[in-house]
N, C-alpha and C. Protein backbone atom coordinates (compact mmCIF):
# COMPACT_ATOMS: atom_id res chain seq x y z
N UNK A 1 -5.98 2.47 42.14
CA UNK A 1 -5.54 1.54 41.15
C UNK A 1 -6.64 0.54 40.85
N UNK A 2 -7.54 1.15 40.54
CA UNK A 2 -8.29 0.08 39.96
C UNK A 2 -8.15 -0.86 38.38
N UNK A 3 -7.53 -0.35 38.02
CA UNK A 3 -7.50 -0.67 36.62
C UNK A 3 -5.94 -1.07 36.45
N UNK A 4 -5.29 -1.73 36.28
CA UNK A 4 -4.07 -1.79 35.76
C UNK A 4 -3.60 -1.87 34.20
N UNK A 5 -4.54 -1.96 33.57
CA UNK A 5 -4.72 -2.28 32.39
C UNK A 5 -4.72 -1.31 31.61
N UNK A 6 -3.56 -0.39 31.08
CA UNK A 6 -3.58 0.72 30.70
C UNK A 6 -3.35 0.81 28.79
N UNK A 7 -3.90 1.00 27.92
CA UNK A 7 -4.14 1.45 26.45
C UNK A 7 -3.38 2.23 25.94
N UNK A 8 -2.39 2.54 25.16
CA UNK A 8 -2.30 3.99 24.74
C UNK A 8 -3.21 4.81 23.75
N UNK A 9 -2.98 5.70 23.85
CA UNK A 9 -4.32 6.29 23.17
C UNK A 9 -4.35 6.07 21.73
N UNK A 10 -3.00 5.45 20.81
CA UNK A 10 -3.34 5.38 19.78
C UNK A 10 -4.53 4.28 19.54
N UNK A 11 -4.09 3.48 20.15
CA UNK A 11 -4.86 1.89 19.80
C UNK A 11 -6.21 2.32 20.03
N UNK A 12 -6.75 3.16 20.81
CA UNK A 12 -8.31 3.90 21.44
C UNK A 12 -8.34 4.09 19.87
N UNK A 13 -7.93 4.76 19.54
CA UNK A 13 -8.08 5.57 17.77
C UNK A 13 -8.23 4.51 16.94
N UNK A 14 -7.28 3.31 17.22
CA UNK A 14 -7.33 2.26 16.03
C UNK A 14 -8.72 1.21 16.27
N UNK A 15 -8.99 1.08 17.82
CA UNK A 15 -10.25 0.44 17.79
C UNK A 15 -11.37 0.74 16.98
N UNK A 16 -11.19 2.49 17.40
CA UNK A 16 -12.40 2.76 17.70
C UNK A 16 -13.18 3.39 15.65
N UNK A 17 -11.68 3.64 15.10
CA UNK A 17 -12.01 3.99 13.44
C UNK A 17 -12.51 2.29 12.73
N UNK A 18 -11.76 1.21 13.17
CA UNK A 18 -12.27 -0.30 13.00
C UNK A 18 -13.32 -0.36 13.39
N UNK A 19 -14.68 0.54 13.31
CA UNK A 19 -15.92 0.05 13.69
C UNK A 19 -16.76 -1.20 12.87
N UNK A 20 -17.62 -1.89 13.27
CA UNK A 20 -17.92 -2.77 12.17
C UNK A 20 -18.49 -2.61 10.85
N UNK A 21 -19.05 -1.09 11.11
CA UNK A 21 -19.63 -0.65 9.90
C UNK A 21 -18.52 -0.16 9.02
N UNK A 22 -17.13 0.55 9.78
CA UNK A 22 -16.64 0.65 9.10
C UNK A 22 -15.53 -0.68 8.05
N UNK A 23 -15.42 -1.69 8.77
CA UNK A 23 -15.62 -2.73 8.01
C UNK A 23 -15.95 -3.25 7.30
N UNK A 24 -17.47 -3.02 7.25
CA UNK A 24 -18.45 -3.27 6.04
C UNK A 24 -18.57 -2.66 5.47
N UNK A 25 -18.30 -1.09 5.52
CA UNK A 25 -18.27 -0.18 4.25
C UNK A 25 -17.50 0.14 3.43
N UNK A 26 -15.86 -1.16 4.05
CA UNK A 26 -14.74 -1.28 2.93
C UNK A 26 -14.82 -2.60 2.44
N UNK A 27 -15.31 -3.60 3.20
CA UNK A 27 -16.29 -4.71 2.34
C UNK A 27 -17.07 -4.23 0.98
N UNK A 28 -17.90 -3.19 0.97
CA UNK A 28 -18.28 -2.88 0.13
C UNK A 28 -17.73 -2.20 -1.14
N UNK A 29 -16.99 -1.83 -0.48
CA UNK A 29 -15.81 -0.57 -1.60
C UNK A 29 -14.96 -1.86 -2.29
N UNK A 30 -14.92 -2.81 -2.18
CA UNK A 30 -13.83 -3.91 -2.43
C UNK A 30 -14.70 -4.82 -3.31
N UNK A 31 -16.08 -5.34 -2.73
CA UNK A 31 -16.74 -5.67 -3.85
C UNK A 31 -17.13 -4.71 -5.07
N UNK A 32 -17.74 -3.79 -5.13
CA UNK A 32 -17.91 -2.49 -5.95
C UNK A 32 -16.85 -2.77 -6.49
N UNK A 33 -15.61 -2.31 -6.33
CA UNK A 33 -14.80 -2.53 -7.45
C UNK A 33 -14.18 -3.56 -8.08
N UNK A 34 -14.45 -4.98 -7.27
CA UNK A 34 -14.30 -6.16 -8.37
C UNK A 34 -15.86 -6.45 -9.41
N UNK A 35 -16.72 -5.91 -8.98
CA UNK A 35 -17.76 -5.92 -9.88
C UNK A 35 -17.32 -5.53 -11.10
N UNK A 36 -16.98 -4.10 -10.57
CA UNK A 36 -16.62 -3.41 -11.65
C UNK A 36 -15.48 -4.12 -12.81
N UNK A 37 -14.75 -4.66 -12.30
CA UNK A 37 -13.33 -5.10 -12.82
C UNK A 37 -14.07 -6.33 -13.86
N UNK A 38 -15.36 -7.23 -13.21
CA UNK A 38 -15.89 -8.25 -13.78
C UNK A 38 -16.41 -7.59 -14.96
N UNK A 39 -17.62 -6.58 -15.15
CA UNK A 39 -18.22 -5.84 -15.61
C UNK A 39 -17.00 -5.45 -16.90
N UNK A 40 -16.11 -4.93 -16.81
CA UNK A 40 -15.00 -4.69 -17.87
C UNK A 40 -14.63 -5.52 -18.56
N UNK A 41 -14.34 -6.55 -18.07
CA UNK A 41 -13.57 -7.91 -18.22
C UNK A 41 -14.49 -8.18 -19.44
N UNK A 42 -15.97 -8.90 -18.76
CA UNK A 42 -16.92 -9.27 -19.43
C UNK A 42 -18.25 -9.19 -20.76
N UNK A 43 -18.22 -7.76 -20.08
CA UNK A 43 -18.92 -6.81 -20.84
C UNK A 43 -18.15 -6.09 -21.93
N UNK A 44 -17.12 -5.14 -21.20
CA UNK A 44 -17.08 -4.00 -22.09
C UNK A 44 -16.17 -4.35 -23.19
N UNK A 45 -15.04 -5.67 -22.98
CA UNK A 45 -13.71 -5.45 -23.57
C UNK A 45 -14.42 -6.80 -24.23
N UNK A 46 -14.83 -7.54 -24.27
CA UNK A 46 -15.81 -9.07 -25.15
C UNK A 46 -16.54 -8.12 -26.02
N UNK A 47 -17.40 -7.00 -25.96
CA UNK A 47 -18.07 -6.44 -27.16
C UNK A 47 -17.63 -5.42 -27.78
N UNK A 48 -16.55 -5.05 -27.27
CA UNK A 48 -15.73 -4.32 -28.24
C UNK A 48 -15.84 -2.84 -27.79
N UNK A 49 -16.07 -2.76 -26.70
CA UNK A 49 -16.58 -1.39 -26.12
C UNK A 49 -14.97 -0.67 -26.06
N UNK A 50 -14.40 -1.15 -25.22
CA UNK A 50 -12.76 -0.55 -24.96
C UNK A 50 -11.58 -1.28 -25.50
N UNK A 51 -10.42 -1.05 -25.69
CA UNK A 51 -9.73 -1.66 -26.26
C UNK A 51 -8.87 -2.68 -24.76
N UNK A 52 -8.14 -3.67 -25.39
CA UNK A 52 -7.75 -4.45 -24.35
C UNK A 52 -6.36 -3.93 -23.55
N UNK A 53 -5.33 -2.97 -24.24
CA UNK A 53 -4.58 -2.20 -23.22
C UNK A 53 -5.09 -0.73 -22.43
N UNK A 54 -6.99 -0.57 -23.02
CA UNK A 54 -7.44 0.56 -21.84
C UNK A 54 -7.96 -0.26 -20.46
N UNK A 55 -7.83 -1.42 -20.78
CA UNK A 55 -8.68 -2.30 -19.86
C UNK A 55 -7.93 -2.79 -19.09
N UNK A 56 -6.67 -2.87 -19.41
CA UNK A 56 -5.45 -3.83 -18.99
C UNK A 56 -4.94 -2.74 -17.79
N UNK A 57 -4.94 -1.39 -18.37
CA UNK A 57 -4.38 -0.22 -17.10
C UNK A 57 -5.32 0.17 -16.36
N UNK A 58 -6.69 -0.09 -17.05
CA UNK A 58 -7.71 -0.12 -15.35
C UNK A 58 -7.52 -1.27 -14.63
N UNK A 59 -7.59 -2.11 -14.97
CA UNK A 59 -7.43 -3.34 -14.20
C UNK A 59 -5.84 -2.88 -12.96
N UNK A 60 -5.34 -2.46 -13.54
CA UNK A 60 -4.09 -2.33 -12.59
C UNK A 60 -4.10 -1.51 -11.63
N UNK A 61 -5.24 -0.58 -12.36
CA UNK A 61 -5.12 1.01 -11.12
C UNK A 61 -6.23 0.05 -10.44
N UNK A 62 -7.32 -0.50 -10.56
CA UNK A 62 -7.73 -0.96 -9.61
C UNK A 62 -8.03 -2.20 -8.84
N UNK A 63 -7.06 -3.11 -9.19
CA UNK A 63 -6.63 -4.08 -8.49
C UNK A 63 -5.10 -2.77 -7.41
N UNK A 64 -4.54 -2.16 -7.66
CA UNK A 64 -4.19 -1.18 -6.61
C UNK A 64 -5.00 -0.37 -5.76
N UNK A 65 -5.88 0.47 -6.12
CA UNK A 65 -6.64 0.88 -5.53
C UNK A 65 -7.16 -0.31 -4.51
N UNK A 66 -7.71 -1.73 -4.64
CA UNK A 66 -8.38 -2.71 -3.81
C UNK A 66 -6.88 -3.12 -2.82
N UNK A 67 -5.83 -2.79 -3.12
CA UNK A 67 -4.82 -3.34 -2.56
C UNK A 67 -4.37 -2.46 -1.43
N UNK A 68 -4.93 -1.17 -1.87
CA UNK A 68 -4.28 -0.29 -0.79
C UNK A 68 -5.82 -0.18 0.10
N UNK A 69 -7.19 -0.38 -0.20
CA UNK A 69 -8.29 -0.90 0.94
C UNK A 69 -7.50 -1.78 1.80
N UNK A 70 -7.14 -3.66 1.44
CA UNK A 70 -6.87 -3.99 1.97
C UNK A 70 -5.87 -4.06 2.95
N UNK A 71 -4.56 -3.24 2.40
CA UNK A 71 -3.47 -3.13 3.50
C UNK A 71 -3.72 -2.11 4.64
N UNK A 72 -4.30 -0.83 4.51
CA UNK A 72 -4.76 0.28 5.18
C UNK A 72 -5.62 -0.11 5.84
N UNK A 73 -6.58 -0.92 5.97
CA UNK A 73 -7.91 -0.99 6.59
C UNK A 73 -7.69 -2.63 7.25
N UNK A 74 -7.33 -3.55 6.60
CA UNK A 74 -7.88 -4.78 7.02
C UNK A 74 -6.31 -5.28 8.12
N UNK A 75 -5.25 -5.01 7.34
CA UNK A 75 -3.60 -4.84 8.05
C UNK A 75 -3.76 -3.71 8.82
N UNK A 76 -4.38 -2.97 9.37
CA UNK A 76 -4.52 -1.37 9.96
C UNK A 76 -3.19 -0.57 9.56
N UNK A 77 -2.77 -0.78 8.38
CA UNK A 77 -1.32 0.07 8.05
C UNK A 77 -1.81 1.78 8.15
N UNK A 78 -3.12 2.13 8.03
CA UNK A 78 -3.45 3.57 7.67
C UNK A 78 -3.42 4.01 9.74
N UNK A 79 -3.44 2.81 10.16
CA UNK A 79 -3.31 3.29 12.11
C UNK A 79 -1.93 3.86 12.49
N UNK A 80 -0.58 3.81 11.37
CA UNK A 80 0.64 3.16 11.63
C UNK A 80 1.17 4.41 11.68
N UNK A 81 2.17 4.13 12.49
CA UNK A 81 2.87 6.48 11.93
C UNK A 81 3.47 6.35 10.65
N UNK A 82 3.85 7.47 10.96
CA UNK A 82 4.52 7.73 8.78
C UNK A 82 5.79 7.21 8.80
N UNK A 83 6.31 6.86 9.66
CA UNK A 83 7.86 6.03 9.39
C UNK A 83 7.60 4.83 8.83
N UNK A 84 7.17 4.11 9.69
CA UNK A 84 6.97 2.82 9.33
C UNK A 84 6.19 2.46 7.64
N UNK A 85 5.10 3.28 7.73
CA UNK A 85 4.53 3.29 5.98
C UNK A 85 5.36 3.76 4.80
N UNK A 86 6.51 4.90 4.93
CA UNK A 86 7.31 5.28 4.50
C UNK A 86 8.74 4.11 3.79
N UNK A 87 8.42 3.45 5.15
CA UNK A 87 9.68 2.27 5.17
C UNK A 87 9.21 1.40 3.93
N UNK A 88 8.25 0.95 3.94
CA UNK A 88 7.33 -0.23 3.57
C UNK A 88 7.29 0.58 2.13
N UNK A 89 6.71 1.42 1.97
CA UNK A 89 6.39 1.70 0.57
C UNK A 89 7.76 2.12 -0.42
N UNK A 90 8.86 2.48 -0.01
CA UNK A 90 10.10 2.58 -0.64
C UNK A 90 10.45 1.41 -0.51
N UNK A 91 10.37 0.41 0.21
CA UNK A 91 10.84 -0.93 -0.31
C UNK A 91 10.26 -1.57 -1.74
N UNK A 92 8.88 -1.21 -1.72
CA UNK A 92 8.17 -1.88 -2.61
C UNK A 92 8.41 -1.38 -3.74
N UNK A 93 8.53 -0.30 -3.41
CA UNK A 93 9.00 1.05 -4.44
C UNK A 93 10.41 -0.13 -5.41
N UNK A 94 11.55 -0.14 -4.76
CA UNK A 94 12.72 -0.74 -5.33
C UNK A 94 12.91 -2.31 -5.63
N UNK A 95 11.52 -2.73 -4.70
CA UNK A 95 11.61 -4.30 -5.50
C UNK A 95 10.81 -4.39 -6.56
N UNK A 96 9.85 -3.23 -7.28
CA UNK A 96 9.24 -3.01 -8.15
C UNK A 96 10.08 -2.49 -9.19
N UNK A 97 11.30 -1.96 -9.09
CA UNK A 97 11.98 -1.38 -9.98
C UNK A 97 13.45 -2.35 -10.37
N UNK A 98 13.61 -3.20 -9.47
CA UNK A 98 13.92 -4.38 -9.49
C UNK A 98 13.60 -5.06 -10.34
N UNK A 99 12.48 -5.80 -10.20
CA UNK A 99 11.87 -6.70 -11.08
C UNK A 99 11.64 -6.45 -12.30
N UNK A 100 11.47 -4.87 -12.82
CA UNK A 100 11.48 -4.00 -14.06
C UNK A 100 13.00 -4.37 -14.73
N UNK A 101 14.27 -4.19 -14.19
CA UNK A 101 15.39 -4.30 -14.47
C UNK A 101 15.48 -5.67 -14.83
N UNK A 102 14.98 -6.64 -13.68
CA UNK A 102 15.74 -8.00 -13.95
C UNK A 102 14.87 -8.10 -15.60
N UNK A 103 13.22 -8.35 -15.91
CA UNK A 103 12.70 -8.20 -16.84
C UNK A 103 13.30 -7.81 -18.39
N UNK A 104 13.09 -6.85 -18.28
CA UNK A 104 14.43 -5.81 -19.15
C UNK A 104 15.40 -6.26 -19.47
N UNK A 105 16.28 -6.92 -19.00
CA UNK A 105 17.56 -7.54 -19.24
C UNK A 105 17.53 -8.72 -19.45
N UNK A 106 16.45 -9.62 -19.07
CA UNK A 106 16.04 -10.57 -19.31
C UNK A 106 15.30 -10.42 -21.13
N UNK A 107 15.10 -9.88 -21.03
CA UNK A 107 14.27 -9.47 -22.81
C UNK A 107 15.62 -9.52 -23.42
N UNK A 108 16.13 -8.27 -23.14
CA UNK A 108 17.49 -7.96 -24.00
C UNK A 108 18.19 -9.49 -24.38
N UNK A 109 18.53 -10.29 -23.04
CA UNK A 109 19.17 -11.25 -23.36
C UNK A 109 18.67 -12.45 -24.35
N UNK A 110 17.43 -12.43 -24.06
CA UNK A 110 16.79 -13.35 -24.75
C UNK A 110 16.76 -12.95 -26.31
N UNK A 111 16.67 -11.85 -26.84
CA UNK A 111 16.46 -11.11 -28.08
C UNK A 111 18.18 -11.55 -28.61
N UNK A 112 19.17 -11.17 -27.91
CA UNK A 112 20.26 -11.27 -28.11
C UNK A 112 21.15 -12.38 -28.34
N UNK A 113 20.73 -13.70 -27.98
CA UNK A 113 21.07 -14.71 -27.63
C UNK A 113 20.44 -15.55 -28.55
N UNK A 114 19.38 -15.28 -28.86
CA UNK A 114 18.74 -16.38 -29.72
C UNK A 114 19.13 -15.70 -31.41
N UNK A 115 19.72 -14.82 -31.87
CA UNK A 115 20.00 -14.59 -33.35
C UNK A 115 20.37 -15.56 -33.87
C-alpha cells in the first residue's frame, strides 16, 4: 500500500487529452474564428461583399461552433459519458424551442392587439 490515492482511469484520459498544447490549440481555433467573425463583420458585409442575412447565419453557425470549443474542451463536457451530454443537450434543445414559442406568440399578440 503505498499509494492510497487511487484515480479512475477516466480522469487519466481527461488529464491527460487537457494537455497544454492541447489548450492552446483550442485557444487558437477560438481566436481564428472570432477573427474571422471580425473580418465579416468589418470587411465583407461594410463593402458590400455579402448580404447582411448571409452574414447574420454565419455569425450563428459560428458563434456555435466557438460555443461547442468552449463547453467540450474548457467545461471538459467532451470527457463526460453520453448520458449526461444527452441530458444537457435535449434540455437546451426545448428551452430553445421554448423561447421560439413564447416569441411567436408574443408577435402574434402584439400584431393582434395593437389593430
Amino acid at each position: 500500500m503505498a499509494s492510497e490515492h487511487h484515480t479512475p482511469d477516466h480522469e487519466h484520459a481527461e488529464h491527460a487529452s487537457m494537455s497544454k498544447k492541447k489548450i492552446w490549440q483550442v485557444f487558437f481555433y477560438l481566436l481564428g474564428i472570432t477573427a474571422l467573425e471580425f473580418f465579416i463583420a468589418l470587411v465583407l458585409v461594410q463593402k458590400g461583399m455579402i448580404p447582411h442575412g448571409i452574414a447574420n447565419f454565419t455569425y450563428i453557425v459560428l458563434t456555435l461552433l466557438k460555443a461547442y470549443y468552449i463547453v467540450a474542451y474548457f467545461m471538459h463536457l467532451k470527457f463526460e459519458n453520453m448520458t449526461l451530454i444527452t441530458s444537457i443537450v435535449v434540455s437546451l434543445i426545448f428551452i430553445v424551442y421554448l423561447i421560439i414559442l413564447v416569441l411567436n406568440e408574443g408577435s402574434y399578440l402584439n400584431v393582434h392587439m395593437n389593430q
